[in-house]
Protein backbone atom coordinates (compact mmCIF):
# COMPACT_ATOMS: atom_id res chain seq x y z
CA UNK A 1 13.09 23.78 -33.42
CA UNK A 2 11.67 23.53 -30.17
CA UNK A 3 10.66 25.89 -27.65
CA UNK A 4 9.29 26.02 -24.13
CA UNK A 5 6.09 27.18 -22.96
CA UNK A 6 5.79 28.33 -19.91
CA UNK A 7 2.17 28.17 -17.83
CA UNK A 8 1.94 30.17 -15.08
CA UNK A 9 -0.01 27.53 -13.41
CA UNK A 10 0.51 27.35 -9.69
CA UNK A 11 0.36 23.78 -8.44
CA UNK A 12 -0.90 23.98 -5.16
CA UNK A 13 -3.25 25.90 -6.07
CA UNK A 14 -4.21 22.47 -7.89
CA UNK A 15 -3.58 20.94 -5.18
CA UNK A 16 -6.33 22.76 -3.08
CA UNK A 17 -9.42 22.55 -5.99
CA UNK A 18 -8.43 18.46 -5.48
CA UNK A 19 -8.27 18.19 -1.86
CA UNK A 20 -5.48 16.48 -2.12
CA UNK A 21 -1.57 17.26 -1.07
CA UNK A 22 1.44 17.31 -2.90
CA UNK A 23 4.37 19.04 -3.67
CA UNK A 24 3.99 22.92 -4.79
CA UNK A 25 5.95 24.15 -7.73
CA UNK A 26 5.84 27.43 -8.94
CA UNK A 27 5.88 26.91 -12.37
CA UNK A 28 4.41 24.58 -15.02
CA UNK A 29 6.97 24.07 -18.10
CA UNK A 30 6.25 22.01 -21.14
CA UNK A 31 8.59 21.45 -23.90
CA UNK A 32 6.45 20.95 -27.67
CA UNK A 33 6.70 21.53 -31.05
CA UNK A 34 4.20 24.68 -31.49
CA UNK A 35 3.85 23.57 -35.41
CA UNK A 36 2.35 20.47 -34.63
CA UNK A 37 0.04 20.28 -31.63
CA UNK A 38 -3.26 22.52 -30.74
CA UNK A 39 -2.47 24.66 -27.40
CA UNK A 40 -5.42 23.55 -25.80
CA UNK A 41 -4.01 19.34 -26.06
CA UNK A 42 -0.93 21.00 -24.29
CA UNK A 43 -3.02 22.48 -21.51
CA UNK A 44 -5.00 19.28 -20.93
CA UNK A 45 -1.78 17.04 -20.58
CA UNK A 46 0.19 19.33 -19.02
CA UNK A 47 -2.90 20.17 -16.25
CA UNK A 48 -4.35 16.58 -15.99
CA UNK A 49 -0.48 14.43 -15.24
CA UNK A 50 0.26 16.99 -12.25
CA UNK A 51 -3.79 15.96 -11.04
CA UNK A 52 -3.31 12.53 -11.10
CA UNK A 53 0.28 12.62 -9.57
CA UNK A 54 -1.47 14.62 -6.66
CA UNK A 55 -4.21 12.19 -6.61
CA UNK A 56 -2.12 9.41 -6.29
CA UNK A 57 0.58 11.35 -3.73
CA UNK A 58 -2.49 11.68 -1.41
CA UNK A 59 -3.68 7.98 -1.51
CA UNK A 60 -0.45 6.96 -0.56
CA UNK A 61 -0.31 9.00 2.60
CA UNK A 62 -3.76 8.67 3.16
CA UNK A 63 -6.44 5.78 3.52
CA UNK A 64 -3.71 3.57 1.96
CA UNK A 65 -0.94 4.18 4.61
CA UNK A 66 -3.16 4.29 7.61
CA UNK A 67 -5.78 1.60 7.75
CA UNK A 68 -2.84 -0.99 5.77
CA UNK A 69 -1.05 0.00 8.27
CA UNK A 70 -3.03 -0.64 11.18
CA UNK A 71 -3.22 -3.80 9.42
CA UNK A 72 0.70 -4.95 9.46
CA UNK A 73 1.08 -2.87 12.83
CA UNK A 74 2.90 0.23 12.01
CA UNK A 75 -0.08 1.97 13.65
CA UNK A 76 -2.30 1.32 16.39
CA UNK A 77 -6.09 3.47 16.23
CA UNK A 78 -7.08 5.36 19.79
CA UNK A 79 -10.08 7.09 19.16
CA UNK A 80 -12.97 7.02 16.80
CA UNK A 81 -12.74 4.51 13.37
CA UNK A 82 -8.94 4.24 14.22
CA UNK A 83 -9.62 1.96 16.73
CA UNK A 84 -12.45 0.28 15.48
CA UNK A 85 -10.07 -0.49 12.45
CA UNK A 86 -7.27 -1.82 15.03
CA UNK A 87 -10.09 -4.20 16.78
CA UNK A 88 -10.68 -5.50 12.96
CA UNK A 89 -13.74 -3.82 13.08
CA UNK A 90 -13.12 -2.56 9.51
CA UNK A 91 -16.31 -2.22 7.86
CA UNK A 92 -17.75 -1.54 3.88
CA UNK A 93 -17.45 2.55 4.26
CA UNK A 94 -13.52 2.21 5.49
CA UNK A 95 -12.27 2.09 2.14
CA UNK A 96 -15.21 4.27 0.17
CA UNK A 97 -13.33 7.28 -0.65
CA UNK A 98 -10.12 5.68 -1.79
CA UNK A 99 -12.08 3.73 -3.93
CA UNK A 100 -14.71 6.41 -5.56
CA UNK A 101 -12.86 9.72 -4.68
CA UNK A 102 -8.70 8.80 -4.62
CA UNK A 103 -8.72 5.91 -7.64
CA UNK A 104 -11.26 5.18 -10.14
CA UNK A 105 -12.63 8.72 -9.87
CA UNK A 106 -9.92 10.77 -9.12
CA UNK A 107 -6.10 9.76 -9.96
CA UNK A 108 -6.81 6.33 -12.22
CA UNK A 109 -9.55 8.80 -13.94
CA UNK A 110 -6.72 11.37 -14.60
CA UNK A 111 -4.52 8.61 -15.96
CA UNK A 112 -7.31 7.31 -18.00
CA UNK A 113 -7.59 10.54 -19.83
CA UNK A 114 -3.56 10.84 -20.78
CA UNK A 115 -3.51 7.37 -21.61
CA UNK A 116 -6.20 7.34 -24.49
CA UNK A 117 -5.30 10.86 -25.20
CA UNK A 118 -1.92 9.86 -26.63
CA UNK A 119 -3.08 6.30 -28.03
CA UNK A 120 -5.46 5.31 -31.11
CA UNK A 121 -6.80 7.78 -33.85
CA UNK A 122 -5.74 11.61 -33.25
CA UNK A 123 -3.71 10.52 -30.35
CA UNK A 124 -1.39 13.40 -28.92
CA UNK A 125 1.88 12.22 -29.95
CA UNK A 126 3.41 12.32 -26.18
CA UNK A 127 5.36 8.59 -25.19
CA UNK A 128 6.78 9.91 -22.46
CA UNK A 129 3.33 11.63 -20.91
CA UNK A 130 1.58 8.24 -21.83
CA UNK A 131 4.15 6.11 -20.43
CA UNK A 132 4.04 7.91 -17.08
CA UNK A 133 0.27 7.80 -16.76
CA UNK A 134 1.02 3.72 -17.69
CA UNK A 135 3.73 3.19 -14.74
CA UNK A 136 1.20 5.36 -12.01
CA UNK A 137 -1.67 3.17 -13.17
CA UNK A 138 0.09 0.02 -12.69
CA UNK A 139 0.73 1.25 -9.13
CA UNK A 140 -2.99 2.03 -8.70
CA UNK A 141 -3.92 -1.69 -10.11
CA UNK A 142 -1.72 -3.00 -7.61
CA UNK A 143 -2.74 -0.71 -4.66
CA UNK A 144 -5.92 -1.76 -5.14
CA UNK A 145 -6.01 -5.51 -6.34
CA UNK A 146 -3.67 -6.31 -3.47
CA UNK A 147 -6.39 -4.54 -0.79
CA UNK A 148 -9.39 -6.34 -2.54
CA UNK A 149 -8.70 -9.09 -5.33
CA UNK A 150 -10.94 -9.01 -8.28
CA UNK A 151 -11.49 -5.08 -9.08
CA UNK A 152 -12.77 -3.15 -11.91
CA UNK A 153 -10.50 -2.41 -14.92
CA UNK A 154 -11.32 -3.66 -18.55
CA UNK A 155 -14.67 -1.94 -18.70
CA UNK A 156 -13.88 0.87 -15.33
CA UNK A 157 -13.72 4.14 -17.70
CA UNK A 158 -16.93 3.50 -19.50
CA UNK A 159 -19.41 5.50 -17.82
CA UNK A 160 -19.63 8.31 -20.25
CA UNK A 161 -20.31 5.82 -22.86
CA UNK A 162 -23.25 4.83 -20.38
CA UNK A 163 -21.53 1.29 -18.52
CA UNK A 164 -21.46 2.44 -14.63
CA UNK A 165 -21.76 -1.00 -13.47
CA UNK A 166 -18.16 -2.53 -14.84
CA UNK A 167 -16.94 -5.87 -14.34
CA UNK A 168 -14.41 -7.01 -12.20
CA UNK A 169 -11.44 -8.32 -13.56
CA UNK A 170 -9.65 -11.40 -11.73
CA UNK A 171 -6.68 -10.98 -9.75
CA UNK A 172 -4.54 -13.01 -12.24
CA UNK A 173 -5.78 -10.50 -15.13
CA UNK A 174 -5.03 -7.66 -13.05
CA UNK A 175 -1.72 -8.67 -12.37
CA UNK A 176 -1.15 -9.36 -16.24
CA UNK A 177 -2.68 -5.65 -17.03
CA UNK A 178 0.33 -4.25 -14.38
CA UNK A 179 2.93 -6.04 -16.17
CA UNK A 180 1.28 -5.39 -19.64
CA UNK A 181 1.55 -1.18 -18.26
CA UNK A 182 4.52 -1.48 -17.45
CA UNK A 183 6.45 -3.03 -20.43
CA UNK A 184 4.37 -0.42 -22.56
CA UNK A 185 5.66 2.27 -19.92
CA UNK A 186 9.45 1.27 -20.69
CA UNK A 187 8.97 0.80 -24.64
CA UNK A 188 7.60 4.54 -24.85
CA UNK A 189 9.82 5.64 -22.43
CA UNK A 190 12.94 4.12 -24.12
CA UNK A 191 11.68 5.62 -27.85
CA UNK A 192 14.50 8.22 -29.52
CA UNK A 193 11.40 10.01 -30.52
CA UNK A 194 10.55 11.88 -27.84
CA UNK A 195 7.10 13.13 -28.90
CA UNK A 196 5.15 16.87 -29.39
CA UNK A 197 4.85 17.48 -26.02
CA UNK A 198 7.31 16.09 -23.46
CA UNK A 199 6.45 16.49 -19.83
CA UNK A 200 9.42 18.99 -17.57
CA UNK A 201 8.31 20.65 -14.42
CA UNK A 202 4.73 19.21 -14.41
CA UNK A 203 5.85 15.91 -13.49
CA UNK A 204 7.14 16.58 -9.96
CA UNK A 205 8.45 12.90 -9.43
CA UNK A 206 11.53 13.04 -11.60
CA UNK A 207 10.57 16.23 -13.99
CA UNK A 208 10.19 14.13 -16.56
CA UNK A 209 13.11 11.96 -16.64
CA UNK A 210 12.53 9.32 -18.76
CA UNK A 211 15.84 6.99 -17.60
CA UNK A 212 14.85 7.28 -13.80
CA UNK A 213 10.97 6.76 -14.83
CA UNK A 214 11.99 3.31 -16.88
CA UNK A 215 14.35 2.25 -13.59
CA UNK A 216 10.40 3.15 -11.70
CA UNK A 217 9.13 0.61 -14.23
CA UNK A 218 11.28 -1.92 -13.61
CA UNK A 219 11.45 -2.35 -9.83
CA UNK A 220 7.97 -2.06 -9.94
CA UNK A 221 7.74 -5.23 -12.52
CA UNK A 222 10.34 -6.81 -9.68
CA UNK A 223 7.66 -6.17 -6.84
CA UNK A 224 4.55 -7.29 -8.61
CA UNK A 225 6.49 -10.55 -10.08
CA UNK A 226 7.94 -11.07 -6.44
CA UNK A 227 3.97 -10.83 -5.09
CA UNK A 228 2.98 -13.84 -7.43
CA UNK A 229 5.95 -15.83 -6.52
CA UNK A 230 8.17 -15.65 -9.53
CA UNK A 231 11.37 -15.11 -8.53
CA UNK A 232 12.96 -15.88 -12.39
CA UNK A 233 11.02 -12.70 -13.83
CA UNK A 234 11.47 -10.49 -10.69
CA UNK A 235 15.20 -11.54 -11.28
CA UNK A 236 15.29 -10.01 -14.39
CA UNK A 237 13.65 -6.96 -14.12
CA UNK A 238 15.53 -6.07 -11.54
CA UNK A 239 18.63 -6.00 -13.64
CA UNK A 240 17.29 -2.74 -14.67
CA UNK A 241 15.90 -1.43 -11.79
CA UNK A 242 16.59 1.30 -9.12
CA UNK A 243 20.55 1.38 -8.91
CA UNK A 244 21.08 4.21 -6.09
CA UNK A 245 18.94 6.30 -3.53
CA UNK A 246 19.02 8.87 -6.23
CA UNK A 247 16.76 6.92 -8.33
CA UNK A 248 13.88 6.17 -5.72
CA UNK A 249 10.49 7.05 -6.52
CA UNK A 250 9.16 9.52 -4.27
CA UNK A 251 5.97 11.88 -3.93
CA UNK A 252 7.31 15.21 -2.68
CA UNK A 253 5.51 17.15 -0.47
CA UNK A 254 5.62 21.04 0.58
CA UNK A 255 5.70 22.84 4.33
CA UNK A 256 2.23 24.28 3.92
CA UNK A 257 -1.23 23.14 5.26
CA UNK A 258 -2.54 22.81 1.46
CA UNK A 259 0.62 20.54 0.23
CA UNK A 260 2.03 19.00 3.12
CA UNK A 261 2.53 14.98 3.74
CA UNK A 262 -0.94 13.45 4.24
CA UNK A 263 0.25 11.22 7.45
CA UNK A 264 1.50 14.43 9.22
CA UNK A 265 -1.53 16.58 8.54
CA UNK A 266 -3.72 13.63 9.62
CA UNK A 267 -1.56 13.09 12.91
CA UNK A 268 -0.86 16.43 13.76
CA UNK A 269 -4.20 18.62 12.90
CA UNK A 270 -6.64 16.65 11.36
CA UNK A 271 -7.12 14.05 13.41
CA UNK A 272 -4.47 14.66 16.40
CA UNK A 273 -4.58 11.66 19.17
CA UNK A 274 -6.50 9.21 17.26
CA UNK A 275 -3.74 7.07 16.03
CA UNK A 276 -0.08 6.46 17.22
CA UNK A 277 2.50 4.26 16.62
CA UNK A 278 1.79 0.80 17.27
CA UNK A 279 3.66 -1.34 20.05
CA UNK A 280 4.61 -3.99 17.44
CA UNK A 281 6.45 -1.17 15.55
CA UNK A 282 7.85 0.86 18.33
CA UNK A 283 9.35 -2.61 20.19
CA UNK A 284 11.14 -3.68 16.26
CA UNK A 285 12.54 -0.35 16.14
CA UNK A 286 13.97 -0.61 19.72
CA UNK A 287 18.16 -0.28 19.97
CA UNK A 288 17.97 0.92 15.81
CA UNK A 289 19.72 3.87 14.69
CA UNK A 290 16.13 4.68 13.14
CA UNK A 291 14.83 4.76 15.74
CA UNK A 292 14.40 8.38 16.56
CA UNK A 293 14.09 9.20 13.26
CA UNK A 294 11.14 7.21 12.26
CA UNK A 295 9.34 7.87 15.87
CA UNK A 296 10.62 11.15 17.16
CA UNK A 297 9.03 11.32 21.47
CA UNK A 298 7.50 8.12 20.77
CA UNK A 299 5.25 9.59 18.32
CA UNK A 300 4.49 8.65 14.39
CA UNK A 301 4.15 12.57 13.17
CA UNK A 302 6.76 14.65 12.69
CA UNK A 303 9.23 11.19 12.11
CA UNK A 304 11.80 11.10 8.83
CA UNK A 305 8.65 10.02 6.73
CA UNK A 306 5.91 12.14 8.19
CA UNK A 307 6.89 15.14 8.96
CA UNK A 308 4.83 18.30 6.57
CA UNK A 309 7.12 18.00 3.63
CA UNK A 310 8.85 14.72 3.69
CA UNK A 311 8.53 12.90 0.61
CA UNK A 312 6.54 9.41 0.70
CA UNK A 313 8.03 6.24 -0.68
CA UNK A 314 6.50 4.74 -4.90
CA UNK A 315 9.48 2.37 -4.61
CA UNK A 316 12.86 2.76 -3.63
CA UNK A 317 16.53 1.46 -4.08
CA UNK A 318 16.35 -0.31 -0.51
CA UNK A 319 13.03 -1.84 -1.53
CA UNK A 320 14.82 -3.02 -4.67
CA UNK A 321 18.16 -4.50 -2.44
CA UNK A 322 15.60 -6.02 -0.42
CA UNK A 323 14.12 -7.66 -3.53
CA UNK A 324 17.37 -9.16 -3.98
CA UNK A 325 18.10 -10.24 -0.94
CA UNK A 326 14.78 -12.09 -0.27
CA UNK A 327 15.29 -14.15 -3.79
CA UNK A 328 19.05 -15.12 -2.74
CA UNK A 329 17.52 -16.09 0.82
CA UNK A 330 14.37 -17.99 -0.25
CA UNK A 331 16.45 -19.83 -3.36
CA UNK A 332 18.99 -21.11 -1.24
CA UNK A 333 21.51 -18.41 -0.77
CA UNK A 334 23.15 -16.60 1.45
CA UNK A 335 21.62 -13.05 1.97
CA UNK A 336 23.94 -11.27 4.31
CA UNK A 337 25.80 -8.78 2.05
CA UNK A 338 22.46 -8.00 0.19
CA UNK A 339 20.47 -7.38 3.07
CA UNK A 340 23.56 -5.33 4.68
CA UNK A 341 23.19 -3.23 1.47
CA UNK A 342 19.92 -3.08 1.53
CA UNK A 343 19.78 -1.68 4.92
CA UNK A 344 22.58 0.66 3.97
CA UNK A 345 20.67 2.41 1.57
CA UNK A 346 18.21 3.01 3.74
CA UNK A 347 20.03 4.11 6.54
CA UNK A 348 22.21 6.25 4.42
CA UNK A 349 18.75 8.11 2.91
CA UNK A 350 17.88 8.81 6.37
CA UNK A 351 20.87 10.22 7.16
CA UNK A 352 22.04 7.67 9.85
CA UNK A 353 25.56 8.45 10.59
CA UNK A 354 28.11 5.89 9.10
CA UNK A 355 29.33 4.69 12.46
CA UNK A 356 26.17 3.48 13.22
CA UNK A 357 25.31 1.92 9.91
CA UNK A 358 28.61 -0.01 10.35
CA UNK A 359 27.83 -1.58 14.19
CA UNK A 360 24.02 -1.96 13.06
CA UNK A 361 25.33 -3.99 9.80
CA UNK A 362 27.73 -5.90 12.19
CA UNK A 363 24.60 -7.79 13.48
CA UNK A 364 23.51 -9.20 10.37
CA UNK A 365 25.12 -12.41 9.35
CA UNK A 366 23.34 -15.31 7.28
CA UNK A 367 19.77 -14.03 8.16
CA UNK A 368 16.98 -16.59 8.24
CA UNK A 369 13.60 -15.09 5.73
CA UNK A 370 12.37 -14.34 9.26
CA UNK A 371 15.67 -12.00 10.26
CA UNK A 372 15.67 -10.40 6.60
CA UNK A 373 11.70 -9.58 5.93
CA UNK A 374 12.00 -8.00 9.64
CA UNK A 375 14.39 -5.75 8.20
CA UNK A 376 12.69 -4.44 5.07
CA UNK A 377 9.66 -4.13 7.55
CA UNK A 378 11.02 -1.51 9.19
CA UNK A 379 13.27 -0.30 5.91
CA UNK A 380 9.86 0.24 3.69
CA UNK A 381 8.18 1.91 6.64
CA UNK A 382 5.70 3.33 5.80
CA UNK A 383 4.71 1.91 2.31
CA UNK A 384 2.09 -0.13 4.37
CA UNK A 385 1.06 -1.98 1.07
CA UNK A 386 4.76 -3.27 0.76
CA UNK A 387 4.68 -4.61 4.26
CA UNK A 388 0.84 -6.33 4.12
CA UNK A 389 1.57 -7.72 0.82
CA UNK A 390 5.16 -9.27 1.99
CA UNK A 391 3.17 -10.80 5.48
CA UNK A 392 0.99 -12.17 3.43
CA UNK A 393 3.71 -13.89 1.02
CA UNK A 394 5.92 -14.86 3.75
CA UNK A 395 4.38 -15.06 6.77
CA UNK A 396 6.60 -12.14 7.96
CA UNK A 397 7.42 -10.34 10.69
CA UNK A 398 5.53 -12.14 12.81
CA UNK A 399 2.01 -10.18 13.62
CA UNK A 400 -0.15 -11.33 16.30
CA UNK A 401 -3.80 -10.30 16.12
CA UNK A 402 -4.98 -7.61 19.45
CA UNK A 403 -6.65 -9.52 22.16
CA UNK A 404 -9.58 -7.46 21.98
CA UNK A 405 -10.14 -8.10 18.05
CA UNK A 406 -13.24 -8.63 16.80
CA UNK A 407 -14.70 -11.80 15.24
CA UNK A 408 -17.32 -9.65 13.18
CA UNK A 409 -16.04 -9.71 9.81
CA UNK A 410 -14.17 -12.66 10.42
CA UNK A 411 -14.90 -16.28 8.80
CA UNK A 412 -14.69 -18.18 12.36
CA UNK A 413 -12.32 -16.84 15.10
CA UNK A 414 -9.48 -14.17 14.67
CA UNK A 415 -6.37 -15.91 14.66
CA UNK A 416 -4.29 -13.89 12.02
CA UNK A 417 -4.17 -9.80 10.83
CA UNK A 418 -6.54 -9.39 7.92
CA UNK A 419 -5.85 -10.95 4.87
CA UNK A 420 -7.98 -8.20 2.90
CA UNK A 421 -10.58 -5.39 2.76
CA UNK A 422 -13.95 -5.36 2.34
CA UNK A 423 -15.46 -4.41 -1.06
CA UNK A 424 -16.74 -0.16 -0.23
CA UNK A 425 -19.90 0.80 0.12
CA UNK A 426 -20.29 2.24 -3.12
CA UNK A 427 -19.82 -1.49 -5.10
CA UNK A 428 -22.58 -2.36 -2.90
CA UNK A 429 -24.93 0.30 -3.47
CA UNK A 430 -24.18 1.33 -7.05
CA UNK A 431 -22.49 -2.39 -8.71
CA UNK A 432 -23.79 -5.42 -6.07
CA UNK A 433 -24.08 -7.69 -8.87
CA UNK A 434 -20.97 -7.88 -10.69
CA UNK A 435 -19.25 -7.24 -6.64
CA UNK A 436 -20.94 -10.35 -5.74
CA UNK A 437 -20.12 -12.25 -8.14
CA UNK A 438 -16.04 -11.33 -7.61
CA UNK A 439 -17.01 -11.93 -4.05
CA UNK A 440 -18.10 -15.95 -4.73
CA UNK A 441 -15.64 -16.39 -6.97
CA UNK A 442 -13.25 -15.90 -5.00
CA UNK A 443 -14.54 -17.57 -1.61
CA UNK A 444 -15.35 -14.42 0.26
CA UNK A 445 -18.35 -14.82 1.73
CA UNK A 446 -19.32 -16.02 4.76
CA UNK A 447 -23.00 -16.89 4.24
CA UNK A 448 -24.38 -13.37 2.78
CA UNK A 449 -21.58 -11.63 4.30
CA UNK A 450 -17.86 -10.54 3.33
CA UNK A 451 -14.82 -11.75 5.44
CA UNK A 452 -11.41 -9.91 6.29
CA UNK A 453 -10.09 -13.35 6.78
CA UNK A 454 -10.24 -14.88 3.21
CA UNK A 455 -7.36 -14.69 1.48
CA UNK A 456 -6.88 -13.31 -1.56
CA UNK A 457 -6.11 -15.43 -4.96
CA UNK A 458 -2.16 -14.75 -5.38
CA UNK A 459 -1.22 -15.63 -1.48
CA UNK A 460 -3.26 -19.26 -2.27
């Protein structure tokens, strides 16, 4: 028989030893067998998930929403390294505590730890914990990969077992490792036997559901098939992917300075008047029922997505229509009703009244790639990542680069938005050898120095 165990562990009070945000829940509740499994392999799973799912909450409010998406133009910087970053002045620090604090030693380090917890000898017997952890670090591969190209993975963990200077894995192996996650993620997810210790109201994405966590998986696979062009596979996962708005992926957040949304706290406290909403964004938006709702006044903070406890976007069901749509559109077809229901969802989420939906939809008739990747641009705002990635597959919306951009990190003049970050200062203090080496592989260097402007293996 099982039974629940109930920690009286407050999550934001988690939340506030990481320095991260997230949502706050009261209680921690784990269901296990208490015959089988040691308390204190309960206590680490049940502690470590809800750390890496605040980890990885933060990131994507934080350094991976804002300088992405000063990038693709949802943003514009004002002050200070904001608008450095929007004259392309975007240097090896910009990215240094994603990198060392938010991934590979914070949330991927947490995932890490579940994953070979509940694999090999005296594994924890918890599929559904494990398959999580696999589905989040997929996400984190991707984050990253798509930012830099050749990162870290095979040999990243190792440090305790004395390797701090890993090797970087290519693009097309990192790409393989995400799909590899993910199938793993929906065969441990799908098993009848659900494990020891099954995760309830410590995973604060779906509390543990494995059907809406295997849906995750597959629109994920969709996305990640759809970056390296294969529209066949994408196809197919997404036969099993998000079906409804109820099934999105989304970080929640809480109306408190400790837990709220990361792009609110940065916009309205942290760093108030540094960055706004970018003219490219603001003009798209212009005559759309969305309008107020993603820019309230003119202003990014306090909008649908960034207000203190609105949820940020993993992947959701428009994503997924748009998915669709783009693979009708770029095979041949006709797009219309897909993107129409694509934009639907995401209208409907928002809460745009129906009227409106039905007059906005009325506009949309056999949309060119252009007409229907300007339309998930502003449906996917502001999963950043989504958008940069897309741009760089497509060529879409159409971004022109500020007049005042600088040629700095550039490979000759500016002429497009960055097709990548700079490796972080840490690689270059801590692991230049096995950074430069990634770095001439993959044609990034301009003499001794790394370009923004080389683009990255998959958009070749």
């Amino acid at each position: 028989m099982r039974m629940k165990i109930i920690k009286n562990i407050k999550f934001n009070a988690l939340v506030v030893l990481l320095f991260v945000s997230i949502n706050a829940c009261n209680l921690t509740e784990t269901n296990i067998d208490p015959a089988s499994i040691a308390q204190d392999q309960v206590t680490q799973l049940s502690l470590v998930l809800p750390s890496a799912e605040a980890h990885m909450a933060f990131n994507s409010g934080a350094l991976a929403a804002r300088n992405p998406g000063i990038v693709v133009q949802y943003f514009i910087g004002l002050e200070a390294q904001q608008q450095q970053y929007s004259q392309y002045l975007i240097p090896r620090n910009a990215m240094d505590n994603l990198w060392v604090f938010g991934m590979y030693g914070g949330g991927m380090k947490d995932l890490n730890f579940i994953i070979e917890s509940t694999s090999g000898e005296n594994a924890i017997n918890a599929p559904y914990y494990s398959g999580i952890a696999k589905i989040y670090m997929a996400e984190a591969l991707g984050m990253l990969t798509l930012m830099f190209g050749d990162i870290p993975y095979s040999e990243a963990f190792q440090g305790d077992d004395g390797n701090i200077t890993p090797v970087y894995d290519t693009q097309e192996e990192i790409l393989q490792s995400i799909q590899t996650l993910l199938d793993e993620a929906i065969t441990e997810l799908s098993t009848d036997v659900e494990g020891d210790i099954e995760p309830g109201a410590d995973e604060v994405v779906f509390n543990g559901d494995p059907d809406k966590w295997i849906a995750t998986a597959y629109s994920l696979k969709a996305r990640y098939h759809l970056t390296n062009g294969d529209f066949t596979s994408a196809s197919a996962a997404l036969a099993n992917s998000i079906k409804s708005n109820a099934g999105s992926a989304l970080y929640p957040f809480d109306a408190s300075l400790t837990s709220g949304n990361p792009l609110y706290s940065f916009g309205d406290f942290e760093r108030p008047g540094t960055m706004g909403a970018h003219p490219t964004f603001v003009s798209k938006m212009s005559s759309d029922p969305r309008q107020p709702l993603n820019l309230p006044g003119g202003s990014f903070v306090n909008g649908f997505w960034t207000s203190q406890s609105s949820p940020l976007p993993i992947i959701t069901y428009a994503e997924v229509k748009f998915m669709e749509a783009e693979i009708e559109a770029q095979q041949g077809g006709d797009a219309t009703e897909l993107v129409k229901e694509a934009v639907r969802a995401n209208m409907e989420f928002m809460g745009v009244p129906e009227e409106d939906i039905i007059v906005y939809n009325l506009g949309i008739s056999n949309p060119s790639l252009s007409q229907l990747m300007n339309e998930k641009y502003k449906a996917v705002y502001p999963n950043s990542m989504v958008s940069w990635s897309d741009y760089r597959r497509t060529g879409f919306p159409a971004l022109t680069p500020p007049s005042n951009a600088s040629s700095d990190f550039y490979r000759g003049s500016v002429d497009d938005i960055p097709e990548r970050f700079i490796y972080p200062e840490s690689e270059f203090l801590y692991n230049v050898e096995n950074m430069n080496a990634a770095s001439e592989r993959q044609g990034f260097l301009d003499g001794d120095q790394e370009v923004l402007n080389a683009v990255l293996p998959v958009f070749e």
